[in-house]
Protein backbone atom coordinates (compact mmCIF):
# COMPACT_ATOMS: atom_id res chain seq x y z
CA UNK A 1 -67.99 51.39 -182.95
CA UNK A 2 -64.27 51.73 -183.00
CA UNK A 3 -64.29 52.47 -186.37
CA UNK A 4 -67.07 55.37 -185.65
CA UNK A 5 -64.64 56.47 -183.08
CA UNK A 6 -61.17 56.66 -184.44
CA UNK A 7 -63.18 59.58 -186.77
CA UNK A 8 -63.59 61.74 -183.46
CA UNK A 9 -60.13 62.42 -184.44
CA UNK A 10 -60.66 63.15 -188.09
CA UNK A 11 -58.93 66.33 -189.45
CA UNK A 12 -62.82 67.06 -191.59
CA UNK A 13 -65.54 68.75 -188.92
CA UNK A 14 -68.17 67.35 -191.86
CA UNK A 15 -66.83 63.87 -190.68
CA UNK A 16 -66.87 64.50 -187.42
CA UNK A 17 -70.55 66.26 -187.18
CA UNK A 18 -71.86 62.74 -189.24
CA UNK A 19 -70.19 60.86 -186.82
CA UNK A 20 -71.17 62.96 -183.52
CA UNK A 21 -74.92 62.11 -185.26
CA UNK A 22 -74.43 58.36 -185.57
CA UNK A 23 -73.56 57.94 -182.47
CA UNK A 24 -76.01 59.97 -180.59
CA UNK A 25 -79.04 58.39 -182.34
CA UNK A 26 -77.65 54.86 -181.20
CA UNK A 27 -78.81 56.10 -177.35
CA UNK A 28 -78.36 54.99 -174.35
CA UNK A 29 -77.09 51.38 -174.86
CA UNK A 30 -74.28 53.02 -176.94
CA UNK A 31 -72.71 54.58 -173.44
CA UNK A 32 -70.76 51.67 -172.05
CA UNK A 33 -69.02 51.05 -174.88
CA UNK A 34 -68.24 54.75 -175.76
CA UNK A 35 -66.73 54.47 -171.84
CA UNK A 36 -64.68 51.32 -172.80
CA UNK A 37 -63.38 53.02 -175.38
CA UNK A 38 -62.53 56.48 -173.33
CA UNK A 39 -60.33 54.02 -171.02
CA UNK A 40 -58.51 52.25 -174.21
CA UNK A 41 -57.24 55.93 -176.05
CA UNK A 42 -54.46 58.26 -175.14
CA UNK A 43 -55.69 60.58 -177.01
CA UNK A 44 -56.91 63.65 -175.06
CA UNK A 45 -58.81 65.06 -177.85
CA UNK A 46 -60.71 61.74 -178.49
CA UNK A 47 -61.70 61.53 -174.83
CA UNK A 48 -62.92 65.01 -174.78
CA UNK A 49 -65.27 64.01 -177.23
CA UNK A 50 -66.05 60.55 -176.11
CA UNK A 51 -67.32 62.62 -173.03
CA UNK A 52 -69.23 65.11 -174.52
CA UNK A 53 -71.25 62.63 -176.64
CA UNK A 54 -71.78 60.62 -173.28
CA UNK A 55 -73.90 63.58 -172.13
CA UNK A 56 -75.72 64.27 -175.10
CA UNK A 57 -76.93 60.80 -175.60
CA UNK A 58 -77.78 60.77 -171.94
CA UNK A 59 -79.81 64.53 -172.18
CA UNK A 60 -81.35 63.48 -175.28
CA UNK A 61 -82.58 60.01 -173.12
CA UNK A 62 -83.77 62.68 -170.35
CA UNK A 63 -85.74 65.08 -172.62
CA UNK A 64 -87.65 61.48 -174.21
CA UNK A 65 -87.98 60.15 -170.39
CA UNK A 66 -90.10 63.81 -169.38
CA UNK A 67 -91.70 63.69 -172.54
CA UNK A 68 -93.04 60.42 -171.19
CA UNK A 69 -93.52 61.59 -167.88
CA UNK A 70 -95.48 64.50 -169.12
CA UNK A 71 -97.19 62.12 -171.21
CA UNK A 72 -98.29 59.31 -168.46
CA UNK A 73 -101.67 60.07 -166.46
CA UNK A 74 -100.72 60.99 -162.93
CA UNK A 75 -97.66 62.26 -163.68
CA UNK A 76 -95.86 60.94 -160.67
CA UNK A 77 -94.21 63.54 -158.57
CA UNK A 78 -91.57 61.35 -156.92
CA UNK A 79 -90.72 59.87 -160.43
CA UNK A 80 -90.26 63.66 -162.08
CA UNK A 81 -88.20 64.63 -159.03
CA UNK A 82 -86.13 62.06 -159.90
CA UNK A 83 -85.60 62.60 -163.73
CA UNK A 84 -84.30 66.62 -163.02
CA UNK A 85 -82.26 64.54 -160.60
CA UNK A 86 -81.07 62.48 -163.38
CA UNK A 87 -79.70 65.87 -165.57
CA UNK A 88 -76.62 66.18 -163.04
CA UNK A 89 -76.35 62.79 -161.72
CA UNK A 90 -77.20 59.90 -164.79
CA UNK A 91 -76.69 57.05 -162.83
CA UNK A 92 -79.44 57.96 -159.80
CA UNK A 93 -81.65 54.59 -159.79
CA UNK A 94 -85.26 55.53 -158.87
CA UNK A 95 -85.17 52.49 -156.62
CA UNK A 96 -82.53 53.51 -154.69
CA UNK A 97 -84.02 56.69 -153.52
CA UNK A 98 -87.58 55.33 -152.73
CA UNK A 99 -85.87 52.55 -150.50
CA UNK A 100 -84.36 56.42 -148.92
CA UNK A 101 -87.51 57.79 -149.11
CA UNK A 102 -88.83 54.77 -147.24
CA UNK A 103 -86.34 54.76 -144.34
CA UNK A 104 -87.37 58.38 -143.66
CA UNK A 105 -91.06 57.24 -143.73
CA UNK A 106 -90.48 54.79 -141.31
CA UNK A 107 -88.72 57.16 -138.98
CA UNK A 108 -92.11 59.56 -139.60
CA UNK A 109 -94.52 56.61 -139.29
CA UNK A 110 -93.45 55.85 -135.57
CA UNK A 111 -94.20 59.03 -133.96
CA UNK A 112 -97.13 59.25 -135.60
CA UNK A 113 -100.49 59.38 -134.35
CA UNK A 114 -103.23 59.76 -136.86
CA UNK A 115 -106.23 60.00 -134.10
CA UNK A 116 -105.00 63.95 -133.28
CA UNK A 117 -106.02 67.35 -134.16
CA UNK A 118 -104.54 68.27 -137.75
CA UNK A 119 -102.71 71.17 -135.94
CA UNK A 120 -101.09 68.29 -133.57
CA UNK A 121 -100.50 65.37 -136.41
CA UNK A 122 -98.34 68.46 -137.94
CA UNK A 123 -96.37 69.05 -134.66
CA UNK A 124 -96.05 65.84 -134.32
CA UNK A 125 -94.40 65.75 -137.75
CA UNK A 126 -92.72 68.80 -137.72
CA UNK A 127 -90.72 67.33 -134.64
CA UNK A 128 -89.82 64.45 -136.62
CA UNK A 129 -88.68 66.20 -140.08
CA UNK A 130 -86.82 68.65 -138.50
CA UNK A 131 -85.32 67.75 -135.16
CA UNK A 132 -84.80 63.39 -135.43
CA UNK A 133 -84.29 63.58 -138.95
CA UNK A 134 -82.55 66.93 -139.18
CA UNK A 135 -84.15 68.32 -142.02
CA UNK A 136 -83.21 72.10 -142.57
CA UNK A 137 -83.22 75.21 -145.16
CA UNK A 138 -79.58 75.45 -147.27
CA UNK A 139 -79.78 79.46 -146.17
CA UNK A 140 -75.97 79.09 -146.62
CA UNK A 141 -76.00 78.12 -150.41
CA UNK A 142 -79.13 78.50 -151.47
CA UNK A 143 -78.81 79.23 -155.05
CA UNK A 144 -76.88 76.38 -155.25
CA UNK A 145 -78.15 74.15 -158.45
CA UNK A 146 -77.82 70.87 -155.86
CA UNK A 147 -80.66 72.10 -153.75
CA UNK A 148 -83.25 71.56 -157.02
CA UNK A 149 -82.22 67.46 -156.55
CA UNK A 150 -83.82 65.02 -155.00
CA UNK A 151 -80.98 62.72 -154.41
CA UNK A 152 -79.25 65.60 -152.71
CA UNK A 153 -81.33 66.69 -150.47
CA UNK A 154 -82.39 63.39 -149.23
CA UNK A 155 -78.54 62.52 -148.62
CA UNK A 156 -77.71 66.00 -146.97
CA UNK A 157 -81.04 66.56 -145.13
CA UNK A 158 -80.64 70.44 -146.68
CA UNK A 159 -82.68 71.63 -149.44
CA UNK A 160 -84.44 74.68 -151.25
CA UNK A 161 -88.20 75.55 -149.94
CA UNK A 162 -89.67 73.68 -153.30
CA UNK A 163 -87.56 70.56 -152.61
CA UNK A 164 -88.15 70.55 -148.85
CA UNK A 165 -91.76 70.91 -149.16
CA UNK A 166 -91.58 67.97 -152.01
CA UNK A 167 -90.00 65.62 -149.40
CA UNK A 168 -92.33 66.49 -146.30
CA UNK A 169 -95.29 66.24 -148.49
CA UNK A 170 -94.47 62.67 -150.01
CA UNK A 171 -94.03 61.60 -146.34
CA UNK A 172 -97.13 63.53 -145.13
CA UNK A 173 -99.31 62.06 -148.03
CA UNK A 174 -97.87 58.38 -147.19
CA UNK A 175 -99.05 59.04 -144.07
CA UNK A 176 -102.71 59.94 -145.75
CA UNK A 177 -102.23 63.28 -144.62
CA UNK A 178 -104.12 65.65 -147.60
CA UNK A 179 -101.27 67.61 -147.92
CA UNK A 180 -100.63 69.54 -150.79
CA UNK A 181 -98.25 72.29 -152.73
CA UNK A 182 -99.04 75.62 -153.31
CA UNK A 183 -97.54 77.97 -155.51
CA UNK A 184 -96.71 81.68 -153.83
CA UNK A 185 -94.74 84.17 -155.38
CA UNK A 186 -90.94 83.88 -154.26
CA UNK A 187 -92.09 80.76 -151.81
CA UNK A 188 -93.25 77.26 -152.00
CA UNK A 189 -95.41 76.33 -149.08
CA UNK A 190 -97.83 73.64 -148.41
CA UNK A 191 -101.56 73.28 -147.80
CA UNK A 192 -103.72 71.28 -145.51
CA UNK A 193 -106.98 70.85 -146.94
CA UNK A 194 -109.66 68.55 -146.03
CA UNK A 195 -113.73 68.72 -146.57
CA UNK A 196 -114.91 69.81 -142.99
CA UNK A 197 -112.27 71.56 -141.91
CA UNK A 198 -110.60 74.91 -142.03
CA UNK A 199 -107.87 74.85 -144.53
CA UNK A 200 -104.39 76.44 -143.25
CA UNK A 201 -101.12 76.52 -144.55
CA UNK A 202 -97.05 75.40 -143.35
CA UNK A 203 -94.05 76.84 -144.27
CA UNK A 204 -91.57 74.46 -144.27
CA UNK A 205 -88.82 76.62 -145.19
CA UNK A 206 -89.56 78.04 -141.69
CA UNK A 207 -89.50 74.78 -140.09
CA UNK A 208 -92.77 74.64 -140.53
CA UNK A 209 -94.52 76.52 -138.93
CA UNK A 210 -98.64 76.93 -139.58
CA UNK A 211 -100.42 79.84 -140.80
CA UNK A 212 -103.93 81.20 -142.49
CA UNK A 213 -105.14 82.34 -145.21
CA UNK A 214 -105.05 85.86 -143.72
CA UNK A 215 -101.31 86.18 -143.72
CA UNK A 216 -101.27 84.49 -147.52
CA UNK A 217 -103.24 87.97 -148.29
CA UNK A 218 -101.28 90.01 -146.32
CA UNK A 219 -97.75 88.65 -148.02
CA UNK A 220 -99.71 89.15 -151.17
CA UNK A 221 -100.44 92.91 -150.44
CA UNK A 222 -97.05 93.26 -149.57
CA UNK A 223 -95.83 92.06 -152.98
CA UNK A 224 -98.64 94.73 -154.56
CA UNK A 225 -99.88 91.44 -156.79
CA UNK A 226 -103.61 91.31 -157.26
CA UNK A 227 -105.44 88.22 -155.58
CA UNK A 228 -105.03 84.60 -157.54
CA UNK A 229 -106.80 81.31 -156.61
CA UNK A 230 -103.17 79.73 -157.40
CA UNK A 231 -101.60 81.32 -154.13
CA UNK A 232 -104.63 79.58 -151.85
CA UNK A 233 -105.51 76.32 -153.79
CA UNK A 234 -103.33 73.15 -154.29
CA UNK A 235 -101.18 73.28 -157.93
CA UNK A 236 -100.34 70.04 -159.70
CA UNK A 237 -97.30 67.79 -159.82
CA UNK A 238 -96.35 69.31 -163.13
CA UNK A 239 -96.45 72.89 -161.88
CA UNK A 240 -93.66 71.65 -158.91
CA UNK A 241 -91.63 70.28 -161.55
CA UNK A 242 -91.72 73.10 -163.79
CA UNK A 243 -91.40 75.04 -161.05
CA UNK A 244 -88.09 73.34 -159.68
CA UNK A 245 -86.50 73.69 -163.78
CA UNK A 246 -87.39 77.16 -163.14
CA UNK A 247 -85.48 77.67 -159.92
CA UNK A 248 -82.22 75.14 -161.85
CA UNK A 249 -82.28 77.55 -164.49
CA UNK A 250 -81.85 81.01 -162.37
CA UNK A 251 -79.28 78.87 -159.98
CA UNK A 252 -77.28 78.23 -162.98
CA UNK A 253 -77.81 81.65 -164.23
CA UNK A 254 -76.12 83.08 -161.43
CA UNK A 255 -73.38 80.43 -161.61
CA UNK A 256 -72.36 81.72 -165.12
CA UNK A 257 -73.29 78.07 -166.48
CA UNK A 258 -74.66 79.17 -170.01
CA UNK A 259 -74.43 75.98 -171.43
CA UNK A 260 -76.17 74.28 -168.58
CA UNK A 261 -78.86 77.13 -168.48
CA UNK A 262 -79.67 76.52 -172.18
CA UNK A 263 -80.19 72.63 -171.74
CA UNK A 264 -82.15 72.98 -168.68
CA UNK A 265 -84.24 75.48 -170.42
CA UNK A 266 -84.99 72.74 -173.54
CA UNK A 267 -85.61 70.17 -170.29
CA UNK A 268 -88.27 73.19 -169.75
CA UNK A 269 -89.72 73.28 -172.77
CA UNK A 270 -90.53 69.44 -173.07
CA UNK A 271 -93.10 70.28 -170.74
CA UNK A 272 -94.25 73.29 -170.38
């Protein structure tokens, strides 16, 4: 290995590319010692590119870990919040945020009361989310890449209406609340939807506040899009994840991060 590296430095970009290759196709187990080896040189050049193969070998680990995500059966939306989490912060250990996730459910679980009227259980957590556990819309920054991660938004309580609706849905559906996403045009919202009962929908961008059907048609008609089952009915784990690269890739857009934009895009195209 510090034969491999001393190259970085070679004068020939052929020698260089081959060993840039090698390197990268060792993976992940390759890292610490390509960070040992950052602290031992001088040479500013050398760490440059000690740092820029540290990211590809970890991106190329992301793009195999969604292609096994996509891949698996139930595709596990707490797990693929957690990989996009894992582009801009590689050392995020899913154990570490479901033990966060878990506080917060605990916090839920005592208020609750799960012999009330739907409208009430929501009040109920509503109350909770927003006011004891101070959850709230980033209005200030909200095309801020951060808001599309997991880890962030559980640490800073602020959040995106996709990742907002992700967190007060996992606690809502530990709860055995059927809670669901729904995908609207220009808004993420949730659905409650149980046999015997009249479906109806919550914003929680807009601390969530409850609404029908009616008023999904009438934003519709305002938007002059024809009717879609997609804006009533629940959408899939996979269509919040590629919904969330989505929303990365137009944050980093407007950020001017081209180089991010194109990586999060190939993160895209794993899946979708």
């Amino acid at each position: 290995m510090k034969a491999l590296i001393s190259l970085l430095d070679d004068s020939d970009k052929e020698v260089i590319r081959h060993v840039e290759e090698k390197i990268v196709s060792l993976g992940e187990l390759i890292i610490p010692l390509l960070e040992k080896q950052w602290e031992q040189t001088f040479n500013p050049t050398i760490q440059q590119r000690i740092e820029d193969l540290v990211h590809q070998v970890q991106f190329e680990s992301l793009k195999e870990k969604l292609k096994q995500w996509n891949n698996s059966e139930d595709q596990d939306l707490f797990t693929g919040m957690w990989l996009l989490s894992l582009y801009q912060y590689p050392d995020i250990e899913l154990v570490k945020l479901k033990q966060d996730l878990e506080q917060l459910f605990y916090e839920v679980w005592l208020n609750f009361q799960s012999d009330l009227h739907p409208y009430d259980q929501i009040k109920i957590l509503n109350n909770t989310f927003y006011t004891k556990l101070r959850f709230s819309p980033n209005t200030k920054n909200f095309h801020s890449p951060s808001n599309s991660y997991i880890n962030y938004v559980l640490e800073s309580r602020k959040g995106n209406p996709i990742t907002l609706c992700v967190v007060y849905m996992l606690l809502a559906q530990k709860l055995k609340l059927p809670i669901y996403g729904v995908n609207l045009p220009n808004l993420f919202i949730l659905t409650y939807k149980q046999e015997g009962l009249k479906q109806f929908y919550i914003n929680v961008f807009n601390k969530g506040i409850i609404f029908t059907r009616a008023d999904i048609e009438n934003y519709i008609h305002e938007l002059q899009l024809p009717m879609q089952d997609i804006y009533f009915e629940p959408c899939s784990n996979k269509d919040i994840i590629v919904r969330n690269l989505k929303n990365l890739i137009i944050a980093f857009e407007k950020a001017g991060e081209k180089q991010k934009v194109e990586e999060v895009t190939q993160l895209l195209e794993v899946i979708y």
